[in-house]
C-alpha atoms as a PDB file:
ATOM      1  CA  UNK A   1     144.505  20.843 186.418  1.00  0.00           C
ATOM      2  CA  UNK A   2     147.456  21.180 184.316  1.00  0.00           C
ATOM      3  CA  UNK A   3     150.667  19.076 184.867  1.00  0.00           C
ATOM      4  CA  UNK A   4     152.472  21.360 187.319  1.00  0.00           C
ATOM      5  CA  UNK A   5     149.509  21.510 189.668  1.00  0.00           C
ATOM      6  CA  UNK A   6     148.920  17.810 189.251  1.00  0.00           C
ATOM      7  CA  UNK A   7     152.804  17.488 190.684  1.00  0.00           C
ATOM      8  CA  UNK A   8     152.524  19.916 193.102  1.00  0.00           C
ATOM      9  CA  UNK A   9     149.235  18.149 194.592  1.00  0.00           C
ATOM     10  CA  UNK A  10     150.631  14.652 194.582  1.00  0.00           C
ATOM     11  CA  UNK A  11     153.576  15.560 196.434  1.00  0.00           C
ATOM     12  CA  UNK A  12     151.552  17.970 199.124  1.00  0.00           C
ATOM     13  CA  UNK A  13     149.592  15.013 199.285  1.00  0.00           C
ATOM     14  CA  UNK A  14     152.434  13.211 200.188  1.00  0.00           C
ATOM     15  CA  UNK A  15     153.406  11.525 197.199  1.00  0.00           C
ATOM     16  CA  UNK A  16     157.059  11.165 196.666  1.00  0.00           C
ATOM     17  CA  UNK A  17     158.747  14.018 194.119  1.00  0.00           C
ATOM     18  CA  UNK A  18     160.317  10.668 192.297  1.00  0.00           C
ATOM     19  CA  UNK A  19     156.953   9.099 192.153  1.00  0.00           C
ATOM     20  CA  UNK A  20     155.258  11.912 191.043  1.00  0.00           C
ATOM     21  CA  UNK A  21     157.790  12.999 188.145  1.00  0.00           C
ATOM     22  CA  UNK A  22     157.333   9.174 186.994  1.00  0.00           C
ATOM     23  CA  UNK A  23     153.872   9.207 187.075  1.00  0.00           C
ATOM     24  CA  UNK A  24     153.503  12.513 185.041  1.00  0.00           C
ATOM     25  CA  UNK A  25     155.958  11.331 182.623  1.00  0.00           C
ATOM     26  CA  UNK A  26     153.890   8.113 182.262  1.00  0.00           C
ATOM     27  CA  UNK A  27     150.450  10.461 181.627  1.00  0.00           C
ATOM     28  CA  UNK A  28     152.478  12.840 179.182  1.00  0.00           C
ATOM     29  CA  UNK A  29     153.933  10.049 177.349  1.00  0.00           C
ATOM     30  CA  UNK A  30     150.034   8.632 176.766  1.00  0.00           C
ATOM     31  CA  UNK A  31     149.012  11.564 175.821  1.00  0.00           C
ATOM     32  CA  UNK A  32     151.307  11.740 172.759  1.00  0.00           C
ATOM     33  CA  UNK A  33     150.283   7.972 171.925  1.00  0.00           C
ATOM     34  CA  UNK A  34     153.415   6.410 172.852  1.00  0.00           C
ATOM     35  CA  UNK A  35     151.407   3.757 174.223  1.00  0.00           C
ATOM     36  CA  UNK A  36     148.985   3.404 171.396  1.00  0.00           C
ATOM     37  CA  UNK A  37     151.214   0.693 169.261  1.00  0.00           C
ATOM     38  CA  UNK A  38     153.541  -2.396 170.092  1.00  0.00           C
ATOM     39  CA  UNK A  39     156.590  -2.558 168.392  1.00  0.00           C
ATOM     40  CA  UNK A  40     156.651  -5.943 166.601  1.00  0.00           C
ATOM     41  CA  UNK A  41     160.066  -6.533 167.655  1.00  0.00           C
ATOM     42  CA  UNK A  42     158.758  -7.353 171.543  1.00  0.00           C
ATOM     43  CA  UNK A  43     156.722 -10.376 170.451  1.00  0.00           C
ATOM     44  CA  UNK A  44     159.406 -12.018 168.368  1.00  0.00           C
ATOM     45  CA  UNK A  45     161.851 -11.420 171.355  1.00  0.00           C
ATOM     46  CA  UNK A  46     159.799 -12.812 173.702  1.00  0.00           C
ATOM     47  CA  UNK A  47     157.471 -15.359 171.627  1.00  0.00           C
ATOM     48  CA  UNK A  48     154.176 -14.084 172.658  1.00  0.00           C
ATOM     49  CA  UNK A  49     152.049 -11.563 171.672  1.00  0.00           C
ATOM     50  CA  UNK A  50     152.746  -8.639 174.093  1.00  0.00           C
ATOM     51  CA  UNK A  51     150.003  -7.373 176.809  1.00  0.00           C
ATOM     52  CA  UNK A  52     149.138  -3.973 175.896  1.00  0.00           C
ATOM     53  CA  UNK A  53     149.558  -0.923 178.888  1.00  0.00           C
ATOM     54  CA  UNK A  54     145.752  -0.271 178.315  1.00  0.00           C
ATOM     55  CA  UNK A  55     145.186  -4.201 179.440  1.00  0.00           C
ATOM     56  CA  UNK A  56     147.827  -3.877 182.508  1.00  0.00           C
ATOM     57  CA  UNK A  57     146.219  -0.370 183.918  1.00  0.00           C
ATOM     58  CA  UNK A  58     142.428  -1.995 183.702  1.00  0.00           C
ATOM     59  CA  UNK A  59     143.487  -5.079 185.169  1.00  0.00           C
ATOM     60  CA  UNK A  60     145.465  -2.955 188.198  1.00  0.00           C
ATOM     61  CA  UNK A  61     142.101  -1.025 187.887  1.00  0.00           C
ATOM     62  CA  UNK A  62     139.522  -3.812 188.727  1.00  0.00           C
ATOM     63  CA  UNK A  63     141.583  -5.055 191.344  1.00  0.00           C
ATOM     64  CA  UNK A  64     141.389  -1.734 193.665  1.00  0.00           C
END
Protein backbone atom coordinates (compact mmCIF):
# COMPACT_ATOMS: atom_id res chain seq x y z
CA UNK A 1 0.00 0.00 0.00
CA UNK A 2 1.55 3.16 -0.90
CA UNK A 3 1.48 6.27 1.42
CA UNK A 4 -1.78 7.83 0.24
CA UNK A 5 -3.74 4.63 0.77
CA UNK A 6 -1.98 4.04 4.06
CA UNK A 7 -3.57 7.75 5.06
CA UNK A 8 -6.65 7.24 3.62
CA UNK A 9 -7.10 3.79 5.63
CA UNK A 10 -5.98 5.13 8.97
CA UNK A 11 -8.31 7.87 8.92
CA UNK A 12 -11.47 5.60 7.51
CA UNK A 13 -10.39 3.59 10.23
CA UNK A 14 -10.86 6.30 12.38
CA UNK A 15 -7.57 7.56 12.95
CA UNK A 16 -7.30 11.24 13.29
CA UNK A 17 -6.10 13.24 9.81
CA UNK A 18 -3.37 14.95 12.38
CA UNK A 19 -2.36 11.60 13.63
CA UNK A 20 -2.16 10.07 10.52
CA UNK A 21 -0.09 12.91 8.62
CA UNK A 22 2.38 12.53 11.77
CA UNK A 23 2.62 9.08 11.59
CA UNK A 24 3.38 8.98 7.76
CA UNK A 25 5.81 11.66 8.14
CA UNK A 26 7.48 9.60 10.92
CA UNK A 27 7.57 6.28 8.33
CA UNK A 28 8.81 8.59 5.35
CA UNK A 29 11.36 10.20 7.39
CA UNK A 30 12.78 6.36 8.31
CA UNK A 31 12.72 5.49 5.18
CA UNK A 32 15.28 8.10 4.06
CA UNK A 33 17.49 7.12 7.24
CA UNK A 34 16.88 10.11 9.18
CA UNK A 35 16.74 7.93 12.04
CA UNK A 36 19.73 5.82 11.26
CA UNK A 37 22.46 8.23 13.16
CA UNK A 38 22.56 10.41 16.45
CA UNK A 39 23.91 13.63 16.16
CA UNK A 40 26.77 13.83 18.70
CA UNK A 41 25.67 17.11 19.80
CA UNK A 42 22.47 15.38 21.86
CA UNK A 43 24.75 13.43 24.20
CA UNK A 44 27.02 16.30 25.14
CA UNK A 45 23.79 18.41 25.76
CA UNK A 46 22.30 16.10 27.78
CA UNK A 47 25.36 13.98 29.31
CA UNK A 48 24.26 10.61 28.31
CA UNK A 49 24.49 8.63 25.50
CA UNK A 50 21.13 9.11 23.65
CA UNK A 51 18.42 6.11 23.29
CA UNK A 52 18.14 5.39 19.74
CA UNK A 53 14.24 5.53 17.96
CA UNK A 54 14.91 1.82 16.96
CA UNK A 55 15.31 1.08 21.00
CA UNK A 56 12.09 3.38 21.91
CA UNK A 57 9.68 1.68 19.04
CA UNK A 58 10.82 -2.09 20.29
CA UNK A 59 10.45 -1.24 23.74
CA UNK A 60 6.69 0.43 22.92
CA UNK A 61 6.62 -2.85 20.84
CA UNK A 62 7.07 -5.54 23.61
CA UNK A 63 4.88 -3.79 25.79
CA UNK A 64 1.56 -4.19 23.49
Amino acid sequence: MDDEEWRAATIAGGGPAAAADFTLGMYRAARRGEFAVTDPTLETLIGHRPTSARSVLTAIAAQA
